[in-house]
N, C-alpha and C. Protein backbone atom coordinates (compact mmCIF):
# COMPACT_ATOMS: atom_id res chain seq x y z
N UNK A 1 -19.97 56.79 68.46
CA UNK A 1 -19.37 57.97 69.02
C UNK A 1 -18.48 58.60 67.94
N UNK A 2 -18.79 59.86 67.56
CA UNK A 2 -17.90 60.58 66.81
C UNK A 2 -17.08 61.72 67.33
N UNK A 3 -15.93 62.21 66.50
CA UNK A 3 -15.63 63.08 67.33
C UNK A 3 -15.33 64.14 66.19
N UNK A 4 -16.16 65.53 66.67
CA UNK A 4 -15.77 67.10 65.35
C UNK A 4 -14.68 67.50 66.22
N UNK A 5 -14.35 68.09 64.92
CA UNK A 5 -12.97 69.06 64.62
C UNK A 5 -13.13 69.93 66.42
N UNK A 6 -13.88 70.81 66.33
CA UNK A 6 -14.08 71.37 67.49
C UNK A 6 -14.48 70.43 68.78
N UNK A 7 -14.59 69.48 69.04
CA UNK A 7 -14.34 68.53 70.12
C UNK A 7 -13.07 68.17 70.53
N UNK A 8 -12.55 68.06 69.22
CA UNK A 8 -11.00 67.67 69.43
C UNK A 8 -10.06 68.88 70.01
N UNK A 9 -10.60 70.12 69.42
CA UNK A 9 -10.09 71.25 69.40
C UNK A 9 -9.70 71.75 71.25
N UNK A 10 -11.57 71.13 71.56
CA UNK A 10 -11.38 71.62 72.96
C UNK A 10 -10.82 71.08 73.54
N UNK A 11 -10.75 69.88 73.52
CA UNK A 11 -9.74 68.53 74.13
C UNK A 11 -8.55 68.94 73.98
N UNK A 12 -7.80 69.83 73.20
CA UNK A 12 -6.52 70.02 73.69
C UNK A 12 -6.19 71.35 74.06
N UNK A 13 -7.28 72.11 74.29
CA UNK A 13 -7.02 73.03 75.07
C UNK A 13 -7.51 72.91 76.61
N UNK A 14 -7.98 72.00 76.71
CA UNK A 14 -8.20 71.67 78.47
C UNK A 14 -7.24 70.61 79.04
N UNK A 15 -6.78 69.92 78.26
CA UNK A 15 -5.62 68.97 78.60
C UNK A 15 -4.27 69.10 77.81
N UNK A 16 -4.35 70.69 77.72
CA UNK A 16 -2.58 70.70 77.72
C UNK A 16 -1.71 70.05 77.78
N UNK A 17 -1.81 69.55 78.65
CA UNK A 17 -0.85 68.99 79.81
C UNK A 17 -0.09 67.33 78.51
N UNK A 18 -0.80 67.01 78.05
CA UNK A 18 -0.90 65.69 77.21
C UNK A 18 -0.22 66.24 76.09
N UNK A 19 -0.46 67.62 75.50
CA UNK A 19 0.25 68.25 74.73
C UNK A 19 1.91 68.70 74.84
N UNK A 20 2.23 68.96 75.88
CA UNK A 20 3.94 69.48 75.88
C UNK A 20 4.83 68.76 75.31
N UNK A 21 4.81 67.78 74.70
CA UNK A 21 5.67 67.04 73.91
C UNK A 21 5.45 66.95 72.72
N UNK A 22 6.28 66.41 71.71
CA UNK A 22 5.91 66.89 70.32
C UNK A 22 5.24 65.11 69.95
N UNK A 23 5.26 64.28 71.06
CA UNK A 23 4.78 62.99 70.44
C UNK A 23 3.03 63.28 70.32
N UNK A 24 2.59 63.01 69.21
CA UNK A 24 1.46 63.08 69.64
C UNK A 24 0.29 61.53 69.08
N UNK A 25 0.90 60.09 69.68
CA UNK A 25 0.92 59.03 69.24
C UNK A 25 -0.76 58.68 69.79
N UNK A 26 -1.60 58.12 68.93
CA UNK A 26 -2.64 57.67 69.47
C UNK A 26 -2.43 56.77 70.54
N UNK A 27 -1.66 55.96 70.77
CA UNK A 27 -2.05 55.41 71.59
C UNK A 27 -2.26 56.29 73.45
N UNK A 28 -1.17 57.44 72.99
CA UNK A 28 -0.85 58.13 74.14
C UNK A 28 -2.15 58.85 74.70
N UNK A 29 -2.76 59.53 73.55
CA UNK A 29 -4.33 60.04 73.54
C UNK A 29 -5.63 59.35 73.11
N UNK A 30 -5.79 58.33 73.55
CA UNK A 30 -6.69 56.98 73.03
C UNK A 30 -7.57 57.63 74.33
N UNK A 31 -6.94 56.85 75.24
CA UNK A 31 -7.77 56.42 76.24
C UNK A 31 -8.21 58.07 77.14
N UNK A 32 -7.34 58.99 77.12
CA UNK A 32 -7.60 60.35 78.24
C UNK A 32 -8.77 60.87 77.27
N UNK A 33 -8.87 61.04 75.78
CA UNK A 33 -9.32 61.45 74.92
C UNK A 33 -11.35 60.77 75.28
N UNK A 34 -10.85 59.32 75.23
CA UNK A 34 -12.22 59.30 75.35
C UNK A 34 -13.06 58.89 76.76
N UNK A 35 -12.14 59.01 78.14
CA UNK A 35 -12.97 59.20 78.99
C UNK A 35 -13.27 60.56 79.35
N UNK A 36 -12.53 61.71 78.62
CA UNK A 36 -12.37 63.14 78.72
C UNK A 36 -14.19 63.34 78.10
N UNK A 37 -14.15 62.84 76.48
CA UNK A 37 -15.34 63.24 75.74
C UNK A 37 -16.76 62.39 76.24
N UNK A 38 -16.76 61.07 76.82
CA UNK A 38 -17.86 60.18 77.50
C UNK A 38 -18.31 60.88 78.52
N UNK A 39 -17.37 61.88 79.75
CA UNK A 39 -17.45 62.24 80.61
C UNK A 39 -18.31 64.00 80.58
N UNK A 40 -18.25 64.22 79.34
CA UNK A 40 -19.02 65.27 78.80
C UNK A 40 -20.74 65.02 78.96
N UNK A 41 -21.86 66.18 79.48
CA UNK A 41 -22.84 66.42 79.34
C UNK A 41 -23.42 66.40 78.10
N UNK A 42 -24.79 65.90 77.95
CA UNK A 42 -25.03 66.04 76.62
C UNK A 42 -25.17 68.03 76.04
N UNK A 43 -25.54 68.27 76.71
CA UNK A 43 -25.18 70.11 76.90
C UNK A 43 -24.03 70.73 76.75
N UNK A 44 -23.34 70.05 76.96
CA UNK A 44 -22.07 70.41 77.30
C UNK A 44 -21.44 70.48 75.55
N UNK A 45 -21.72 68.58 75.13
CA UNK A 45 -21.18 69.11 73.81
C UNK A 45 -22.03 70.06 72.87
N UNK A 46 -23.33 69.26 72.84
CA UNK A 46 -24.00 71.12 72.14
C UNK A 46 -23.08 72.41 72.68
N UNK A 47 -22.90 72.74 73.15
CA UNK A 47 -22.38 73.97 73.71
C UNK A 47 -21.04 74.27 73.01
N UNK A 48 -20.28 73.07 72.90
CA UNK A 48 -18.64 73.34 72.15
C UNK A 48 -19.13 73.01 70.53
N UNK A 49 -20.28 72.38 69.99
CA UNK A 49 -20.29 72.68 68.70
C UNK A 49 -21.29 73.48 68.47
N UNK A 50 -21.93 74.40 68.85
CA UNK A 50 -22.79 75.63 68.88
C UNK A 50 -21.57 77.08 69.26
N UNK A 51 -20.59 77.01 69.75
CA UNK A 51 -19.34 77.69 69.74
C UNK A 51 -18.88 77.65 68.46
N UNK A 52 -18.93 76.37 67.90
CA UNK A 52 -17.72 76.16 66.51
C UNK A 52 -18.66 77.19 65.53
N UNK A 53 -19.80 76.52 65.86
CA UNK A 53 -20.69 77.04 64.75
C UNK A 53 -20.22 78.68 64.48
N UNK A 54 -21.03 79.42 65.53
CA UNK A 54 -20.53 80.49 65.85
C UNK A 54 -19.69 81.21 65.35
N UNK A 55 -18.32 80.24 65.62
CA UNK A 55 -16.86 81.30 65.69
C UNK A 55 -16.82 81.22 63.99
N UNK A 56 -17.36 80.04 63.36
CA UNK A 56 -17.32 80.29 61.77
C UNK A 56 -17.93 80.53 61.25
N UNK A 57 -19.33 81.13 61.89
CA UNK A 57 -19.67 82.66 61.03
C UNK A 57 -19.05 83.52 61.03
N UNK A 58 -18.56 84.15 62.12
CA UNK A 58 -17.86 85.06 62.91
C UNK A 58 -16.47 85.50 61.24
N UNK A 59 -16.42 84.18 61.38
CA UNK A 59 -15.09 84.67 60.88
C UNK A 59 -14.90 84.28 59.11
N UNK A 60 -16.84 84.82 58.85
CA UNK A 60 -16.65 84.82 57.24
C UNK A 60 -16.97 86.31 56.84
């Protein structure tokens, strides 16, 4: 299991919530992190790295 830049990316824009503090200690995001990304469609992640792709053409 790996995890891209843009996986991670989306992971903290759907779980905010894990974000409001300035700790940002693995152990705290270990475990939400990877039943968050297991719990993902295989579609689903195509879809957030076919976005990444995207937004960095976009923005050459």
């Amino acid at each position: 299991m790996q995890a891209t830049t843009s996986l991670l990316s989306r992971f903290r824009i759907e779980k905010t919530a894990l974000f409001k503090d300035e700790e940002w200690s693995i152990e705290k995001l270990r475990r939400p992190f990877i039943l968050w990304l297991t719990s993902l469609t295989v579609e689903e992640k195509k879809g957030i790295e076919s976005e990444s792709q995207l937004s960095k053409k976009t923005q050459r």
